[in-house]
Protein backbone atom coordinates (compact mmCIF):
# COMPACT_ATOMS: atom_id res chain seq x y z
CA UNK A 1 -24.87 25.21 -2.75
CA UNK A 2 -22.80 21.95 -3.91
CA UNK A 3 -25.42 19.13 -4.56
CA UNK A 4 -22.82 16.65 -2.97
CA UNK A 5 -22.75 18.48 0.36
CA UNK A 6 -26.35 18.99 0.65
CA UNK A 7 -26.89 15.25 -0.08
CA UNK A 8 -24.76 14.51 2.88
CA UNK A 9 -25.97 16.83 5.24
CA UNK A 10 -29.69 15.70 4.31
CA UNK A 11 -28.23 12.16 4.95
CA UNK A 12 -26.83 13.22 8.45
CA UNK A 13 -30.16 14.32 9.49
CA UNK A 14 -32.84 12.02 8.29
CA UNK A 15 -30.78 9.13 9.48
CA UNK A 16 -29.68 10.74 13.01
CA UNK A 17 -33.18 11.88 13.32
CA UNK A 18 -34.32 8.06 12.56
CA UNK A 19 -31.85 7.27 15.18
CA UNK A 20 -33.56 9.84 17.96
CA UNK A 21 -36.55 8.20 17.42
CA UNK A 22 -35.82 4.33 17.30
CA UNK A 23 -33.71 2.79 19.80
CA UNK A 24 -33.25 -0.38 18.09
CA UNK A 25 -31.78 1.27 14.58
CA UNK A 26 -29.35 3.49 16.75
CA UNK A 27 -28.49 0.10 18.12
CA UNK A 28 -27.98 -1.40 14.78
CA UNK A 29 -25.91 1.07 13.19
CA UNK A 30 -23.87 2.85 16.00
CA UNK A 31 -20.00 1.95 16.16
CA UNK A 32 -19.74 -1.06 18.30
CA UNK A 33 -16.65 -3.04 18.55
CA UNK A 34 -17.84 -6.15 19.40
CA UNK A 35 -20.63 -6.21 16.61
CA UNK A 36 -17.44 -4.96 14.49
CA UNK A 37 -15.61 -7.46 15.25
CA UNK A 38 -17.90 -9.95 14.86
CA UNK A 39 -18.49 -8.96 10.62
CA UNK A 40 -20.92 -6.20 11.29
CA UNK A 41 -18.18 -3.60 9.09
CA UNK A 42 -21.22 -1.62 7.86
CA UNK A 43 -21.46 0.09 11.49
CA UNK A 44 -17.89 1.76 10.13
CA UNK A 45 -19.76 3.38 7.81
CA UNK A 46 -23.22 4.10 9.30
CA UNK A 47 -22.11 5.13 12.20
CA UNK A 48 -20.76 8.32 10.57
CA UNK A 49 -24.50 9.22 10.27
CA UNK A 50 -25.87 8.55 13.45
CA UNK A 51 -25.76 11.61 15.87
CA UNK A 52 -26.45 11.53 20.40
CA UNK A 53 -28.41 14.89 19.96
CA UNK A 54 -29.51 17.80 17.87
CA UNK A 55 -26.63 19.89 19.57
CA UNK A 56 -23.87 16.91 18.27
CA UNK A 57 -25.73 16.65 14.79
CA UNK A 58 -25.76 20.90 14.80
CA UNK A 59 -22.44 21.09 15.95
CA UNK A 60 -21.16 18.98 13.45
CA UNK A 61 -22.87 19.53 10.30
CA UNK A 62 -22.31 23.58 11.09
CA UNK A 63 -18.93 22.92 11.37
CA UNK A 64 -19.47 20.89 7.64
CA UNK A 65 -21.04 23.71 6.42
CA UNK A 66 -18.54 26.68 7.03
CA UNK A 67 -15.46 24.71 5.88
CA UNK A 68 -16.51 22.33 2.89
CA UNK A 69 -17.08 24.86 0.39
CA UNK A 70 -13.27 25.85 0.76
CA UNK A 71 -12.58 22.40 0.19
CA UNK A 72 -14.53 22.21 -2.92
CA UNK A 73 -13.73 25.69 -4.27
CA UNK A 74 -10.16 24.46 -4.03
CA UNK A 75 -10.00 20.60 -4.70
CA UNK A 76 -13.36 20.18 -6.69
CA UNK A 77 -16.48 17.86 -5.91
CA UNK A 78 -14.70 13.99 -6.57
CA UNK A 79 -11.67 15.25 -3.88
CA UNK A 80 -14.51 16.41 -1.33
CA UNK A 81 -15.87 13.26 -1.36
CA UNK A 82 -12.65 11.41 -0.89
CA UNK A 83 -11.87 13.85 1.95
CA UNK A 84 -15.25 13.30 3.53
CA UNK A 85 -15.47 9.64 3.26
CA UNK A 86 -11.70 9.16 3.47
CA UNK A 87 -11.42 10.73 6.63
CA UNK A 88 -14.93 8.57 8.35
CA UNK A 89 -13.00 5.51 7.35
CA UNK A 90 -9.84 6.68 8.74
CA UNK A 91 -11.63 7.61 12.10
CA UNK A 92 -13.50 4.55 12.20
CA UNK A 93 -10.07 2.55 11.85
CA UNK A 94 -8.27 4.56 14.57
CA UNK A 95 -11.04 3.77 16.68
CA UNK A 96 -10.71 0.04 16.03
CA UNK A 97 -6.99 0.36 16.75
CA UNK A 98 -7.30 1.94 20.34
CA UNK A 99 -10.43 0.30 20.81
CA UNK A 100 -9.82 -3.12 19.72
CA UNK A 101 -10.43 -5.26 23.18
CA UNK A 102 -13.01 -3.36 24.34
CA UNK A 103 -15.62 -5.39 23.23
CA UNK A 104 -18.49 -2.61 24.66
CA UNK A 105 -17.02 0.57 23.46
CA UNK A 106 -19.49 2.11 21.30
CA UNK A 107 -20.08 5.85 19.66
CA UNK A 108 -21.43 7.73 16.67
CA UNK A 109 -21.04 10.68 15.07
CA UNK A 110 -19.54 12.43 12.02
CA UNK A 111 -17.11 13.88 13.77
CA UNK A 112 -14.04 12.29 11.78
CA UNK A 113 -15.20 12.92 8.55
CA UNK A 114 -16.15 16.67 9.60
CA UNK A 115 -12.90 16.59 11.49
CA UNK A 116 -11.20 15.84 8.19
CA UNK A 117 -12.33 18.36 5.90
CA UNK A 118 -11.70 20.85 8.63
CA UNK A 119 -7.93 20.12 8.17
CA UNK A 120 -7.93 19.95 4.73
CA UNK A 121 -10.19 23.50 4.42
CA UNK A 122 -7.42 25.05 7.24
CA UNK A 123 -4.45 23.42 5.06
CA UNK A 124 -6.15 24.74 1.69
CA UNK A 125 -6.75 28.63 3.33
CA UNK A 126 -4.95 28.95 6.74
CA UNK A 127 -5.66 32.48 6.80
CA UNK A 128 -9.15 32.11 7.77
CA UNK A 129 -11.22 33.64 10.18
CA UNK A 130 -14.06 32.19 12.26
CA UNK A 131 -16.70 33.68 15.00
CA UNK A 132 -17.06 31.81 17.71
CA UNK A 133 -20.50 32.14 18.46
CA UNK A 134 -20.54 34.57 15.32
CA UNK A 135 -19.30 37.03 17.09
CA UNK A 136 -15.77 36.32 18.60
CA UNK A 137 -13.13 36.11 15.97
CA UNK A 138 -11.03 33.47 16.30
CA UNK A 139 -7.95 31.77 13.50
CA UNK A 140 -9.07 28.79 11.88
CA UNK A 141 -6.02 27.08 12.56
CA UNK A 142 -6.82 28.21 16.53
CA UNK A 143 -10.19 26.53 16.30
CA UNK A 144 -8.63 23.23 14.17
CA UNK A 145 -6.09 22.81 17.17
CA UNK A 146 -8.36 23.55 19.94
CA UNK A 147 -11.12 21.17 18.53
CA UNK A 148 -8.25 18.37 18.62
CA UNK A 149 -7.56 18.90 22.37
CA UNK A 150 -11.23 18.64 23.36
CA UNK A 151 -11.20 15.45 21.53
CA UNK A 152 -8.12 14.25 23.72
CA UNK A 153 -10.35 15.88 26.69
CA UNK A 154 -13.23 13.69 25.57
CA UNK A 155 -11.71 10.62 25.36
CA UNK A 156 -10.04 10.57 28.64
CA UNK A 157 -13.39 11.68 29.99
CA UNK A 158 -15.34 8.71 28.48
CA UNK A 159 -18.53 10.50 29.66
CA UNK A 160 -20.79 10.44 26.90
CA UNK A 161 -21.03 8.42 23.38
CA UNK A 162 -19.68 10.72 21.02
CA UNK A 163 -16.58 9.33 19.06
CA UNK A 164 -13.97 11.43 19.71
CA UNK A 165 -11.06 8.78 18.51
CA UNK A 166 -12.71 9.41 15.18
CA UNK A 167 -11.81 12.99 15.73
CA UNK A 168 -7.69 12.44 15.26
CA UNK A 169 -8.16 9.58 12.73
CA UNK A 170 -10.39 11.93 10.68
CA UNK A 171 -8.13 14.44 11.07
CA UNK A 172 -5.13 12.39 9.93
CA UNK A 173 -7.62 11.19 6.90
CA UNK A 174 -8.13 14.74 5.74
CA UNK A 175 -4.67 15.94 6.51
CA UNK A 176 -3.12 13.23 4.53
CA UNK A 177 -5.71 13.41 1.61
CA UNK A 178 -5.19 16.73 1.18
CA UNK A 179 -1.27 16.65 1.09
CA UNK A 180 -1.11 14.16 -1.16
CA UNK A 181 -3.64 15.97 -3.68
CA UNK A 182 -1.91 19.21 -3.01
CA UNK A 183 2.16 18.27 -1.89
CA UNK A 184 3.17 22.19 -2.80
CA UNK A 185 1.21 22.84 0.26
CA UNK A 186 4.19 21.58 2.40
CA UNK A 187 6.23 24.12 0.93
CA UNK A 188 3.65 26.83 0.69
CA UNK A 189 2.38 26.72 3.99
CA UNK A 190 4.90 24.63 5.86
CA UNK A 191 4.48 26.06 9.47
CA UNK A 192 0.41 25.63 9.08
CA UNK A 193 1.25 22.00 8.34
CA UNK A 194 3.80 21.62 11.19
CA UNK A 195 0.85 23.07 13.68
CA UNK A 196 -1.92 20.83 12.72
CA UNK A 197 0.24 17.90 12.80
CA UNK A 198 1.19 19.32 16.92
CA UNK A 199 -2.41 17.72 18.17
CA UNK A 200 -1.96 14.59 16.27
CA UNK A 201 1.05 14.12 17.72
CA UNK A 202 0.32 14.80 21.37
CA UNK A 203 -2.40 11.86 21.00
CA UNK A 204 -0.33 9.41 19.47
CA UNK A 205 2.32 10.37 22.60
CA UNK A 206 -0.05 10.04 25.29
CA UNK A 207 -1.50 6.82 23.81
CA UNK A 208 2.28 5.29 23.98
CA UNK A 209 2.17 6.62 27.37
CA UNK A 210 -1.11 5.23 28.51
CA UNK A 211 -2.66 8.33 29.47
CA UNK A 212 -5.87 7.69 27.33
């Protein structure tokens, strides 16, 4: 197993763990706008690590573990990483853009930077197969897409604290990364590329709409 990816899942659980544990440095790292706003720029970053449950922090860092490898089998260790953190800081950033005047929004998760190396693997290898479940075969692509428009479902829902805005912007992070590290992949796979972009695109439409 990739040193790199270990080191970040290890990260993702000592510090969520930390965070289950001890109110007060959950508090001090989430994503929180107005502590954002007000200089506090680490929680961009930190906030990435910081999980609501075991079932967010398994959900996520299984999701990690099935689709980095492709990533790194295809783009190597030092484009991983860019993917990874690329893709936090872009989800962090989209959340600061819809998010802006709401002082009290707050979340956590890795979600965008998992979110982002999820596109990229899917770009890299669209063929793919998952099981849902391990046992209900499903297209990676399907499961890319589908993920998306939960997120959408999540964010109109604003019923828990789990940053689904970070999903698209990590989403658009990896997808752009990955283009612009591999641009034959527009030609090579050009209707995979049109499809993931679909999700992106319904968000960014409903946002000019006002329906989020």
């Amino acid at each position: 197993m990739n040193i790199i990816l270990l080191g970040i899942i290890i990260a993702n659980v000592l510090i969520s763990y930390k965070g289950f544990n001890d109110l007060y440095f959950f508090r001090k790292y989430e994503f929180h706008v107005g502590s954002i706003r007000s200089g506090e720029q680490i929680r961009m970053l930190s906030s990435g690590f910081l999980h609501v449950d075991m079932m967010h922090l398994a959900f996520n860092m299984l999701t990690l573990w099935f689709f980095a490898p492709v990533v790194l089998n295809w783009l190597g260790t030092f484009s991983f990483v860019l993917v990874y953190f690329g893709s936090l800081i872009f989800g962090s950033l989209l959340t600061m853009i819809f998010h802006k005047n709401d002082y009290s929004y707050r979340a956590v998760g890795a979600s965008g930077a998992v979110t982002g190396v999820l596109y990229s693997a899917i770009l890299l290898q669209p063929d793919m197969m998952l099981g849902i479940f391990f046992v209900i075969p499903i297209p990676a692509y399907l499961f890319g897409i589908l993920y998306l428009l939960y997120s959408i479902y999540g964010m109109r829902a604003k019923n828990d604290n789990i940053g689904h805005t970070a999903h698209f912007g990590g989403a658009v992070g990896g997808y752009l990364i990955t283009l612009i590290k591999e641009p034959s992949l527009i030609a090579d796979h050009s209707l995979m590329t049109i499809l993931l972009a679909i999700p992106i695109v319904i968000l960014f439409i409903m946002a000019k709409l006002g329906k989020l």
